[in-house]
C-alpha atoms as a PDB file:
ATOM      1  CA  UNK A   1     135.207 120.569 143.318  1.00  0.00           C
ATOM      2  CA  UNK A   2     136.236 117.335 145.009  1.00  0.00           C
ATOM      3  CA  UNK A   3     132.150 115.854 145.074  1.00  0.00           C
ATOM      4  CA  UNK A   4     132.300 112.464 146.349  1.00  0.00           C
ATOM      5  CA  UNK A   5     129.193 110.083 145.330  1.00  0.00           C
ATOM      6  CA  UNK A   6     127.245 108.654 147.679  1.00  0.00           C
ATOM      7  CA  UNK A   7     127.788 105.109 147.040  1.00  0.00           C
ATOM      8  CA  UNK A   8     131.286 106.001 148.953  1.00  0.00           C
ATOM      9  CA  UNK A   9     129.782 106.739 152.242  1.00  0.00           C
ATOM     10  CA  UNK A  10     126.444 104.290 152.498  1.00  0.00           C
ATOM     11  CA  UNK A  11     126.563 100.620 151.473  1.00  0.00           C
ATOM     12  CA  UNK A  12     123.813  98.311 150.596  1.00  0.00           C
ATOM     13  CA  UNK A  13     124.748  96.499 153.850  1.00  0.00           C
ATOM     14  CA  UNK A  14     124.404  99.816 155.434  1.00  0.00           C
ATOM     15  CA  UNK A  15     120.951 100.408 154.892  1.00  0.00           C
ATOM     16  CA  UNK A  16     119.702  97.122 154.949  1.00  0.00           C
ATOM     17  CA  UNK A  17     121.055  96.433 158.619  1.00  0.00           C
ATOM     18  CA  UNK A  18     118.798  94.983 161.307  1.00  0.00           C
ATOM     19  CA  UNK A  19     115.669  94.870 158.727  1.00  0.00           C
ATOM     20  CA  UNK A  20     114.750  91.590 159.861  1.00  0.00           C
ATOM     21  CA  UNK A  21     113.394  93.458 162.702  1.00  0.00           C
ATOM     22  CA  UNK A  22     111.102  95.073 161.013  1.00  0.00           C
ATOM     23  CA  UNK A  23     108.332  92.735 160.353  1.00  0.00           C
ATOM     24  CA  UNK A  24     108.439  92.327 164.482  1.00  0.00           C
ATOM     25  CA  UNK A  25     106.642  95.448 164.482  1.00  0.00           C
ATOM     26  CA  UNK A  26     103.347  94.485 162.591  1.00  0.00           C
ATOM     27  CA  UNK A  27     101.888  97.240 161.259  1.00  0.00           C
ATOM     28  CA  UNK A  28      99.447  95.159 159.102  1.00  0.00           C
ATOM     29  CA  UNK A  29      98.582  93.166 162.270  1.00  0.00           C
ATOM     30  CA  UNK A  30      97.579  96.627 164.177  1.00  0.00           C
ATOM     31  CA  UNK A  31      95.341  97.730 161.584  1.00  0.00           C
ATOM     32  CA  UNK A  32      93.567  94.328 161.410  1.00  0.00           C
ATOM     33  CA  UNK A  33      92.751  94.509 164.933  1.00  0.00           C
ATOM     34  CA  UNK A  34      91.714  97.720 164.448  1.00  0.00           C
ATOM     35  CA  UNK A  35      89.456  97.220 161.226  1.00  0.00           C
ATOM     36  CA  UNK A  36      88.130  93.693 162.982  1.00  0.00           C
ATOM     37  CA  UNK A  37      87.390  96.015 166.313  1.00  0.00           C
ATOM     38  CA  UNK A  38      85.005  98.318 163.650  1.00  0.00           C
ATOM     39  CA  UNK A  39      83.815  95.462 161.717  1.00  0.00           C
ATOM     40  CA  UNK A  40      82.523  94.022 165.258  1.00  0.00           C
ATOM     41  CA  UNK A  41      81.019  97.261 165.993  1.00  0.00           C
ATOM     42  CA  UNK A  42      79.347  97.940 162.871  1.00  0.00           C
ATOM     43  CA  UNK A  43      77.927  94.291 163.281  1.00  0.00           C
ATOM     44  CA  UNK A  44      76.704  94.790 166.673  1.00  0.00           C
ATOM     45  CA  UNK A  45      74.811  98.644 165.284  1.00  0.00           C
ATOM     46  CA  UNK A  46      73.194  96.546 162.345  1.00  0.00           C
ATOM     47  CA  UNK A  47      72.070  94.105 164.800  1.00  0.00           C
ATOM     48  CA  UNK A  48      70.625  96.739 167.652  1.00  0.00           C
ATOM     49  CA  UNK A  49      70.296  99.610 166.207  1.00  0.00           C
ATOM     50  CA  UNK A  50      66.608  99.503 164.795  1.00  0.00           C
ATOM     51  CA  UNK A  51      65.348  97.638 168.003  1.00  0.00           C
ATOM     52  CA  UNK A  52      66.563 100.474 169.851  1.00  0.00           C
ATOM     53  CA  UNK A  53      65.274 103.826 167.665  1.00  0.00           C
ATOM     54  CA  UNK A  54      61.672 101.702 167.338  1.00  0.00           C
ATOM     55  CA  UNK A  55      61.693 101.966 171.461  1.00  0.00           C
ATOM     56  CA  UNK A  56      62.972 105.994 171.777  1.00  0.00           C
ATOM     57  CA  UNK A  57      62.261 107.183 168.658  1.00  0.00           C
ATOM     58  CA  UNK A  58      59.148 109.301 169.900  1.00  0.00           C
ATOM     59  CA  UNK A  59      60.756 109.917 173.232  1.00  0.00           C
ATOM     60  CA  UNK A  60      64.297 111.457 171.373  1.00  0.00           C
ATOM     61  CA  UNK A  61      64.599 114.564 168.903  1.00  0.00           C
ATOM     62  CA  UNK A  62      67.566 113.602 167.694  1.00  0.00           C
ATOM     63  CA  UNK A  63      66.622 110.488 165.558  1.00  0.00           C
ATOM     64  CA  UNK A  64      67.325 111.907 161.930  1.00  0.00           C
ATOM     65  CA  UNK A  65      71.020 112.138 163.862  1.00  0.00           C
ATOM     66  CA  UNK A  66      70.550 109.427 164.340  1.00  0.00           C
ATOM     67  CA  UNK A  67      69.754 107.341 160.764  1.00  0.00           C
ATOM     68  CA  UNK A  68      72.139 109.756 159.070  1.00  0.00           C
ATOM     69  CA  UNK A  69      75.034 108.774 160.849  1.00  0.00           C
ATOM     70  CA  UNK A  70      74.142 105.004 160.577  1.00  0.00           C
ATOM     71  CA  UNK A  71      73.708 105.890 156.561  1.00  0.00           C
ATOM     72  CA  UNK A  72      77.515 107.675 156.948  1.00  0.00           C
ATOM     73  CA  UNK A  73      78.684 104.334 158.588  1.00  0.00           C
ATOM     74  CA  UNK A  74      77.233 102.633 155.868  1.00  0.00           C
ATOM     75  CA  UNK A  75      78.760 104.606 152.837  1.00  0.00           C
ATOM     76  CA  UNK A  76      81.568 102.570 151.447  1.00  0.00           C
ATOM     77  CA  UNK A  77      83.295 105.506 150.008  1.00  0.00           C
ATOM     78  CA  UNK A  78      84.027 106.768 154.000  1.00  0.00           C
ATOM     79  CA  UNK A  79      87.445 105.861 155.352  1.00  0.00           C
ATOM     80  CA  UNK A  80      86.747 102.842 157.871  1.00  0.00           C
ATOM     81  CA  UNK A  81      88.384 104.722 160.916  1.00  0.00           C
ATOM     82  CA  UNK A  82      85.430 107.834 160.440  1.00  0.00           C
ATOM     83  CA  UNK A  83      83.504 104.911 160.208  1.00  0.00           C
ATOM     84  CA  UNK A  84      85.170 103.479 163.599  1.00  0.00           C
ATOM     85  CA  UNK A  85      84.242 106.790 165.374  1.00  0.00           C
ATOM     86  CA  UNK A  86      80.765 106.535 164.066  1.00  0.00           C
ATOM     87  CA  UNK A  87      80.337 103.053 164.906  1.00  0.00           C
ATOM     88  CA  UNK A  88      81.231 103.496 168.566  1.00  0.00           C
ATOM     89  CA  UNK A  89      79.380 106.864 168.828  1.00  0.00           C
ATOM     90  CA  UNK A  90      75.596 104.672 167.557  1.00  0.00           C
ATOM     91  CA  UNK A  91      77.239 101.383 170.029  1.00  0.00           C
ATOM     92  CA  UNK A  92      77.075 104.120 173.419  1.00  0.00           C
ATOM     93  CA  UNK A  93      73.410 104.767 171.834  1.00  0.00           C
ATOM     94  CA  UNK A  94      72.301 101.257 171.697  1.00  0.00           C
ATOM     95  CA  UNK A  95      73.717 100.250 175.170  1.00  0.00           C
ATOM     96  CA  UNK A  96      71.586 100.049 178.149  1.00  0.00           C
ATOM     97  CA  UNK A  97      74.425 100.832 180.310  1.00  0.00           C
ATOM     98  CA  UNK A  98      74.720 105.196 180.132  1.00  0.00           C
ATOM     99  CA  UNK A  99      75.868 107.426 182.479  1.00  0.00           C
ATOM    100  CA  UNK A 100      72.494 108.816 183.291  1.00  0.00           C
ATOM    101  CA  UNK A 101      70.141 105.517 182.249  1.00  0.00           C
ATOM    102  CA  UNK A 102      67.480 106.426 179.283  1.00  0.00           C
ATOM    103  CA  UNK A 103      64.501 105.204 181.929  1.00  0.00           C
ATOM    104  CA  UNK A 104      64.792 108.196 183.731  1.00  0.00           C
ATOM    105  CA  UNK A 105      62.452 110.909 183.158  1.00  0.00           C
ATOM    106  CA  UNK A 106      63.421 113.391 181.143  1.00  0.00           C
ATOM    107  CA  UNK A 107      67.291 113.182 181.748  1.00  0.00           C
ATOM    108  CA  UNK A 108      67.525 109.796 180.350  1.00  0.00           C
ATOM    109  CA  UNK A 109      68.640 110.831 176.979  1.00  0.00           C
ATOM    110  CA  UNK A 110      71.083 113.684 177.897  1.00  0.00           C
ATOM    111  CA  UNK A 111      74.446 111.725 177.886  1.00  0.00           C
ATOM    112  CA  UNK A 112      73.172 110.240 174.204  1.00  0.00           C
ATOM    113  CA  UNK A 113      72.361 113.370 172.639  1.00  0.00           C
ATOM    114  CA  UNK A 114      75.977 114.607 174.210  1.00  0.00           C
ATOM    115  CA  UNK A 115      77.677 111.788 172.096  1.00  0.00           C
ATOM    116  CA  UNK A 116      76.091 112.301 169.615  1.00  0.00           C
ATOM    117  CA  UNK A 117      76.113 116.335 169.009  1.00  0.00           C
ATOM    118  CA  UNK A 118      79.795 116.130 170.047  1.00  0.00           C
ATOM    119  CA  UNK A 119      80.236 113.517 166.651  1.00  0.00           C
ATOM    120  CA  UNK A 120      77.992 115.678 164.495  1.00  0.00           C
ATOM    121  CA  UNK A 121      79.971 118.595 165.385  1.00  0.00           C
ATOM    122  CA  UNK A 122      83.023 116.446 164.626  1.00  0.00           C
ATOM    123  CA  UNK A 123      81.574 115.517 160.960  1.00  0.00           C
ATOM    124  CA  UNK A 124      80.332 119.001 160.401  1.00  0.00           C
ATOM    125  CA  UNK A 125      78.739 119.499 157.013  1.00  0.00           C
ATOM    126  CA  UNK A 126      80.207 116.444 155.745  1.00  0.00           C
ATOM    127  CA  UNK A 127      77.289 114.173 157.089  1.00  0.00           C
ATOM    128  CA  UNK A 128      74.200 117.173 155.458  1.00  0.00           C
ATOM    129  CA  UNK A 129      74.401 114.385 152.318  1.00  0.00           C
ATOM    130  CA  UNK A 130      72.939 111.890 154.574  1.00  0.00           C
ATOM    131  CA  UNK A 131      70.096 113.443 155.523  1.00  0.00           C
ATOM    132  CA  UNK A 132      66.803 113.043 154.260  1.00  0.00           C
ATOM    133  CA  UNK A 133      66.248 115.214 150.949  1.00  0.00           C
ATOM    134  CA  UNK A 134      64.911 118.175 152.668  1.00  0.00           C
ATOM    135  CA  UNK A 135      65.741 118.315 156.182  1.00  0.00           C
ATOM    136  CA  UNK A 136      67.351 121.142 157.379  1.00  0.00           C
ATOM    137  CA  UNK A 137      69.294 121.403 160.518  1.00  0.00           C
END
């Protein structure tokens, strides 16, 4: 049959057209912000975090949540936007500022254990590793 190669129909200049426009877009430049955002974050948990679980750690149940998802933050084998999520999830823990604030009797820790069971829900059994040999949930 009368097959006609492609070459005939697309040029080089064809495809190449406008390209210059591409590196407008910045797709490196997004993700930068985005890792430096996490990188801030994770900075921030290092900083706070212990301060904060030597406080509420008698007053919260949830504090092996807790140190295994800083230890999941911490694994350098976890993609850094897990990481991201993880990050932000221990930042709303550390925070004064809560939607019901952690000095009030017995609510104070509600919204915090929502975050947090909402992310370990989220991770499912891919944060059990974490954990301290033995613990079960």
């Amino acid at each position: 049959m009368g097959e006609k190669k492609i070459e005939e129909f697309v040029t080089d200049d064809d495809i190449f057209e406008g390209s210059e426009d591409l590196g407008a877009l910045n797709f490196g430049q997004m993700r930068s912000k985005k890792m430096e955002d996490y990188e801030r974050k994770e900075k921030f948990v290092d900083e706070n975090l212990w301060g904060k679980l030597e406080k509420s750690g008698k007053r919260i149940s949830f504090a092996k949540d807790i140190l295994a998802l800083y230890r999941y933050m911490k694994d350098p084998f976890v993609k850094w936007y897990r990481k991201a999520i993880v990050a932000a999830a221990l930042v709303y823990f550390i925070v004064p500022i809560d939607t019901i604030p952690d000095i009030t009797p017995l609510f104070g820790y509600l919204d915090d254990l929502g975050v947090i069971t909402a992310l370990l829900k989220y991770l499912g059994n891919e944060l059990m590793k974490y954990y301290p040999p033995g613990y079960r949930s």
